[in-house]
C-alpha atoms as a PDB file:
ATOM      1  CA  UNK A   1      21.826   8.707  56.333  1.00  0.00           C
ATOM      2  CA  UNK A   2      20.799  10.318  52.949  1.00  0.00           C
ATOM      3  CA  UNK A   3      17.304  11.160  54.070  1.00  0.00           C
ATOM      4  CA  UNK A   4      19.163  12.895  57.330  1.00  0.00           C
ATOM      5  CA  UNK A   5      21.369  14.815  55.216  1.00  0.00           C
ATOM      6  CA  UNK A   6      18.476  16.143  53.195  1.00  0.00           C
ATOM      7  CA  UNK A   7      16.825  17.514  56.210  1.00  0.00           C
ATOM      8  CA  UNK A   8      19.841  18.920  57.645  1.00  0.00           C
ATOM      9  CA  UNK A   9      20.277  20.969  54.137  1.00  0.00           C
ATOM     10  CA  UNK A  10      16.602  21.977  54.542  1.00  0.00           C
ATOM     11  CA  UNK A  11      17.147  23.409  57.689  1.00  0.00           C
ATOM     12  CA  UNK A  12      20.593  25.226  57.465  1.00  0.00           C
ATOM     13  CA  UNK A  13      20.343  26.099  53.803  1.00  0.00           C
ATOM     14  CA  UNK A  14      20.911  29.318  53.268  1.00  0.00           C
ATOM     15  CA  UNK A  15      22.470  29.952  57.249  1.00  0.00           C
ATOM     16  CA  UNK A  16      25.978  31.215  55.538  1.00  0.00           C
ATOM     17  CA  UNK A  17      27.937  30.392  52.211  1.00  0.00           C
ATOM     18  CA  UNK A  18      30.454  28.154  54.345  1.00  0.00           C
ATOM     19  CA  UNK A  19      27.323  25.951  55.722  1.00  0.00           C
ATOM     20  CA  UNK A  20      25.564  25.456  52.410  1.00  0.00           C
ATOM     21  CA  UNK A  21      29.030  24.642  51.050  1.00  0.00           C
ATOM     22  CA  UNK A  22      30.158  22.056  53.649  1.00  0.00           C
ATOM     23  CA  UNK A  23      26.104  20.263  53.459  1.00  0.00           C
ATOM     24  CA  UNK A  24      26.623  19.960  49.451  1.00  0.00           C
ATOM     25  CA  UNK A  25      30.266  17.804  50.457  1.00  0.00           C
ATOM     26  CA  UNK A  26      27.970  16.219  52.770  1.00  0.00           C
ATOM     27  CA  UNK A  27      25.468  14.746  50.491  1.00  0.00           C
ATOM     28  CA  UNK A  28      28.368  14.280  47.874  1.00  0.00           C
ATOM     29  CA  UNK A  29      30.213  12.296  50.433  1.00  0.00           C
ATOM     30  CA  UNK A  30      27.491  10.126  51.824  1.00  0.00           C
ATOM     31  CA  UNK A  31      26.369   9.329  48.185  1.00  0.00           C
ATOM     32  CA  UNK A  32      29.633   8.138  47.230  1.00  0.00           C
ATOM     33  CA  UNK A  33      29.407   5.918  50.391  1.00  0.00           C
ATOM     34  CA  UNK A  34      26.337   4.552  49.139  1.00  0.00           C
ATOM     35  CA  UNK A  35      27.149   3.775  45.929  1.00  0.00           C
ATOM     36  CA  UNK A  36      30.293   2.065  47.392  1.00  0.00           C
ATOM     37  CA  UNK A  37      29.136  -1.348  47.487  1.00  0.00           C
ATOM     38  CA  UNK A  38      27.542  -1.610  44.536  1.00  0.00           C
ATOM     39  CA  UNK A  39      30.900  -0.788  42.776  1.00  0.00           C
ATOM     40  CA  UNK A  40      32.307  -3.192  40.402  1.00  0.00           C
ATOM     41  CA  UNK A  41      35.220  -4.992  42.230  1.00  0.00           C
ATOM     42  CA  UNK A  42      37.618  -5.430  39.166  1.00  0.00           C
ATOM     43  CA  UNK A  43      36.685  -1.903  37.087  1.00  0.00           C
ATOM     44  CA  UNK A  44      35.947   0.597  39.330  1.00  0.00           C
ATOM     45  CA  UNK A  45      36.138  -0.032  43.235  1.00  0.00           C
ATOM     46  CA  UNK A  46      40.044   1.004  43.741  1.00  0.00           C
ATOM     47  CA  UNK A  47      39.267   4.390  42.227  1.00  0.00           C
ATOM     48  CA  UNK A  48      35.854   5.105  43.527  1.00  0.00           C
ATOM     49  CA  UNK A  49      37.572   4.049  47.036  1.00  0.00           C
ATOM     50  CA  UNK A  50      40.350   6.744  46.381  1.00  0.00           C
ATOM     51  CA  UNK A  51      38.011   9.116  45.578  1.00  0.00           C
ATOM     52  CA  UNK A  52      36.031   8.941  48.490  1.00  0.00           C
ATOM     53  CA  UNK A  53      38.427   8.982  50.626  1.00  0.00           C
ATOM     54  CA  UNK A  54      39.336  12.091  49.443  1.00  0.00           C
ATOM     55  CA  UNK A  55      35.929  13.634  49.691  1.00  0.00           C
ATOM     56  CA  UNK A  56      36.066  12.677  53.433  1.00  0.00           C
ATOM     57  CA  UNK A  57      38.893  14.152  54.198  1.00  0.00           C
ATOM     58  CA  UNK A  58      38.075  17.591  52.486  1.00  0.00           C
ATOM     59  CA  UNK A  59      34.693  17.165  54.473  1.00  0.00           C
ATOM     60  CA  UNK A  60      36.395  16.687  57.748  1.00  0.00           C
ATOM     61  CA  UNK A  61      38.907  19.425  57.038  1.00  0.00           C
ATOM     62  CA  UNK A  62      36.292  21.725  55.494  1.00  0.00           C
ATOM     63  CA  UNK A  63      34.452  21.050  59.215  1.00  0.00           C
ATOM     64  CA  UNK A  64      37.677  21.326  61.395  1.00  0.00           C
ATOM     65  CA  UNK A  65      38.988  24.119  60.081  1.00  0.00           C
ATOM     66  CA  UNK A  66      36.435  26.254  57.800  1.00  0.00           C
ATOM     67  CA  UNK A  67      32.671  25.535  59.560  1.00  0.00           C
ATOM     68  CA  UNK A  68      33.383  24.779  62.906  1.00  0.00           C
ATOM     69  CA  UNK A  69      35.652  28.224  63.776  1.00  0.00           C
ATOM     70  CA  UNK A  70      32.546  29.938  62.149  1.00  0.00           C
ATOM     71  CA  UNK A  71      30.373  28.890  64.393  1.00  0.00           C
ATOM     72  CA  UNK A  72      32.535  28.964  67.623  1.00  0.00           C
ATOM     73  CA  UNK A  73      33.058  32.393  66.437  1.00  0.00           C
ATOM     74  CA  UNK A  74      29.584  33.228  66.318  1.00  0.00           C
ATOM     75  CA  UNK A  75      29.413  30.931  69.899  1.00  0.00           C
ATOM     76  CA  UNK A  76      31.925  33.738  71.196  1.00  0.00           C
ATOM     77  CA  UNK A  77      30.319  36.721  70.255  1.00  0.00           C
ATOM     78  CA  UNK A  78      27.044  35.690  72.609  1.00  0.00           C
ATOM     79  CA  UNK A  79      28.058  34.818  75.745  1.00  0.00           C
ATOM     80  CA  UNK A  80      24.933  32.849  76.645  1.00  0.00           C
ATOM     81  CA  UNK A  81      26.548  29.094  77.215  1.00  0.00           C
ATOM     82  CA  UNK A  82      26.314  27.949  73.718  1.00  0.00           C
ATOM     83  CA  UNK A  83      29.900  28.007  73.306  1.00  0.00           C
ATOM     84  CA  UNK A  84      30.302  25.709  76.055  1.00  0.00           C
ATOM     85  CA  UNK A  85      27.920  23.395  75.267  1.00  0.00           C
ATOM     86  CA  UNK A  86      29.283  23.084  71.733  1.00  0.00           C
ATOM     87  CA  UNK A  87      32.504  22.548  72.971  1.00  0.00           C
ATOM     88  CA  UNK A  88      31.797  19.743  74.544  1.00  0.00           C
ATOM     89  CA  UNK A  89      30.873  17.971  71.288  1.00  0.00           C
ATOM     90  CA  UNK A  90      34.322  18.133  69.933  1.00  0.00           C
ATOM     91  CA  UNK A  91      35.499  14.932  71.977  1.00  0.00           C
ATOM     92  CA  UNK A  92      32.543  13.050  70.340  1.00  0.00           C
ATOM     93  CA  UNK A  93      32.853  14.530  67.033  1.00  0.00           C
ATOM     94  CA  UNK A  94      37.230  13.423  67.150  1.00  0.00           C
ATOM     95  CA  UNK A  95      36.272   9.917  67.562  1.00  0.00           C
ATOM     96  CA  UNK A  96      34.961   9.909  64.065  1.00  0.00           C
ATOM     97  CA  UNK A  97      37.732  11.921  62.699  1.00  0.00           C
ATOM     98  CA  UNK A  98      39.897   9.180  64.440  1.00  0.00           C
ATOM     99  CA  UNK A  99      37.984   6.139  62.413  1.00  0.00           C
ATOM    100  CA  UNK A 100      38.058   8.746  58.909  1.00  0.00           C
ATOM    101  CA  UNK A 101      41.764   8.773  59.410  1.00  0.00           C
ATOM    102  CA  UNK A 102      42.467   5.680  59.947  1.00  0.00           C
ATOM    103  CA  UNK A 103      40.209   4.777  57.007  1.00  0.00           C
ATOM    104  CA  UNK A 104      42.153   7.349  55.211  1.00  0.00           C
ATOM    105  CA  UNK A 105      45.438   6.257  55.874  1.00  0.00           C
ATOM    106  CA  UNK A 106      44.230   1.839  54.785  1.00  0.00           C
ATOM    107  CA  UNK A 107      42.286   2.802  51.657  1.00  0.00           C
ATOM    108  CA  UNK A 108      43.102   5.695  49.883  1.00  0.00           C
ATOM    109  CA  UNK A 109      46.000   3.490  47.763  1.00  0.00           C
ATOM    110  CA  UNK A 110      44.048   0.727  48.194  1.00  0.00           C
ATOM    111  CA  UNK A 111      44.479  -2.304  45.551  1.00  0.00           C
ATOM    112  CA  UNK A 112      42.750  -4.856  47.737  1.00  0.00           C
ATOM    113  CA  UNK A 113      41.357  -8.097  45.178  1.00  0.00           C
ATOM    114  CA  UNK A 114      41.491 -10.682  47.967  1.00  0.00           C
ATOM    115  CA  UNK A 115      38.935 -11.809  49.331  1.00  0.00           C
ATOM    116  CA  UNK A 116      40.356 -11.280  52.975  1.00  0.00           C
ATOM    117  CA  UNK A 117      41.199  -7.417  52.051  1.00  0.00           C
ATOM    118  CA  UNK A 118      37.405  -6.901  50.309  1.00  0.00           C
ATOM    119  CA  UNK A 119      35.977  -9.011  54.278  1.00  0.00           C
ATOM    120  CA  UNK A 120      37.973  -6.629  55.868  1.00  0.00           C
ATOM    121  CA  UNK A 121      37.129  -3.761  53.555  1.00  0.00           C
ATOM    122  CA  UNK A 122      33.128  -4.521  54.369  1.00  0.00           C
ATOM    123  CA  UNK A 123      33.842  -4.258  57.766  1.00  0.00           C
ATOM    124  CA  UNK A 124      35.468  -1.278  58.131  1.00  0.00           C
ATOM    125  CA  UNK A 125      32.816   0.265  55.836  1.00  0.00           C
ATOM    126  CA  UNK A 126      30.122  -0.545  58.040  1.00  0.00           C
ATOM    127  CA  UNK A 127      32.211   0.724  61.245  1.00  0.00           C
ATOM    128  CA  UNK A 128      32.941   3.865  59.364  1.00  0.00           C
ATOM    129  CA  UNK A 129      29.499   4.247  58.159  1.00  0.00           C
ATOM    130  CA  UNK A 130      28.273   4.411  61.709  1.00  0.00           C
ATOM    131  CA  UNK A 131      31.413   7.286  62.667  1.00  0.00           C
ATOM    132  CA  UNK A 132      30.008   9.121  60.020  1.00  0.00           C
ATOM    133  CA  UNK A 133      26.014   9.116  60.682  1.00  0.00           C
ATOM    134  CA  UNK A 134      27.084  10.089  64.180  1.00  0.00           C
ATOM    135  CA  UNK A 135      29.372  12.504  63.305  1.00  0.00           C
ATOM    136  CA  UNK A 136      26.541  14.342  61.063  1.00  0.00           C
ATOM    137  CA  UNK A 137      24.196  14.347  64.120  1.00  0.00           C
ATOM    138  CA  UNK A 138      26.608  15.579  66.172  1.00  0.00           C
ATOM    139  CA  UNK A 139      27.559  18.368  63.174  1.00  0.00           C
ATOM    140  CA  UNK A 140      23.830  18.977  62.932  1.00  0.00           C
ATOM    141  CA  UNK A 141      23.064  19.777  67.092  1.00  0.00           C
ATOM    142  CA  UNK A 142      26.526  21.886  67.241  1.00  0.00           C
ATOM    143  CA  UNK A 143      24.699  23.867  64.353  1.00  0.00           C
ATOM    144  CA  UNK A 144      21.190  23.877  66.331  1.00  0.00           C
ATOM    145  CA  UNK A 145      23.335  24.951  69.196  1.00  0.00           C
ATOM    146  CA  UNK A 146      25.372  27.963  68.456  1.00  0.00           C
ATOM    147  CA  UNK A 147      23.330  29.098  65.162  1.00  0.00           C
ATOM    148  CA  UNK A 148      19.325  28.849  66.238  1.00  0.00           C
ATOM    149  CA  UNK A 149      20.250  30.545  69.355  1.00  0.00           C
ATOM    150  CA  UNK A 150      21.955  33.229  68.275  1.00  0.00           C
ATOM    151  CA  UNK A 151      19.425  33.641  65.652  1.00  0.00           C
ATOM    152  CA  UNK A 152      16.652  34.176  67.647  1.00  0.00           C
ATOM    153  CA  UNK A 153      18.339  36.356  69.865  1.00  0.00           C
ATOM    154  CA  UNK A 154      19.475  38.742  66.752  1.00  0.00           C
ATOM    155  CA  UNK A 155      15.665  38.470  65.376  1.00  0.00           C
ATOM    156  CA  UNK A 156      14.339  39.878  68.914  1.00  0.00           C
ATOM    157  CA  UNK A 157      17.253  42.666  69.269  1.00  0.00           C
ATOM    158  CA  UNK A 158      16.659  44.031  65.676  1.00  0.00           C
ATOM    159  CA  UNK A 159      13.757  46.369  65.837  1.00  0.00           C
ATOM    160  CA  UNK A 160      10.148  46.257  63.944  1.00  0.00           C
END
């Protein structure tokens, strides 16, 4: 997932100021993930669970309501299908926002020491880990979409 994120920031670095942004909460967000389990359970693992909970959420709202208008925007101004096909992402892309969410709304006070609540923590880890990974390809071909396109199709208007 790391690696993935890497290569996404290779390849839309530098598209806008928004973009770069939202990739560097990214990376933040699936390092925190990472680090999750190797958290201490009686120091550290309430807080570092708090805190990434709120990471995802400002990267899920930075992509609902910052990123994603920016690039249906730029979708809009071409009217070459893009917008359409992006579009039909959004279903796909909710279904993670859905599992964040609800991840959101168990963990972010969480004061789990049981072993039952750090079972059912692991699981819902690994279930949100896979949203997530999704979610970023998803992200990453709604981006391919609507900015590559449109890129190539300023590149060949602007003249030599």
């Amino acid at each position: 997932m790391l690696e993935k994120c890497h290569n996404a920031q290779e390849r839309w670095g530098g598209v806008s100021d928004i973009i770069d942004h939202w990739l560097a909460e990214r990376q933040k967000l699936i390092s925190f993930f990472v680090a999750l389990p190797q958290q201490n359970v009686h120091e550290t693992l309430n807080d570092k669970i708090q805190e990434f909970c709120q990471l995802m959420m400002d990267y899920i709202s930075s992509g609902h309501f910052e990123v994603y208008e920016q690039l249906l925007k730029q979708g809009s101004e071409f009217n070459d299908g893009s917008l359409e096909q992006a579009q039909e992402l959004f279903p796909k892309i909710q279904a993670s926002t859905d599992i964040a969410l609800d991840f959101n709304d168990i963990y972010s006070d969480f004061e789990g020491a049981t072993l039952q609540e750090m079972y059912d923590l692991t699981c819902q880890l690994s279930s949100l880990g896979e949203a997530l990974e999704e979610r970023f390809s998803l992200e990453d071909t709604m981006i391919e979409i609507l900015h590559t396109a449109h890129r190539e199709q300023v590149f060949s208007e602007t003249p030599a």
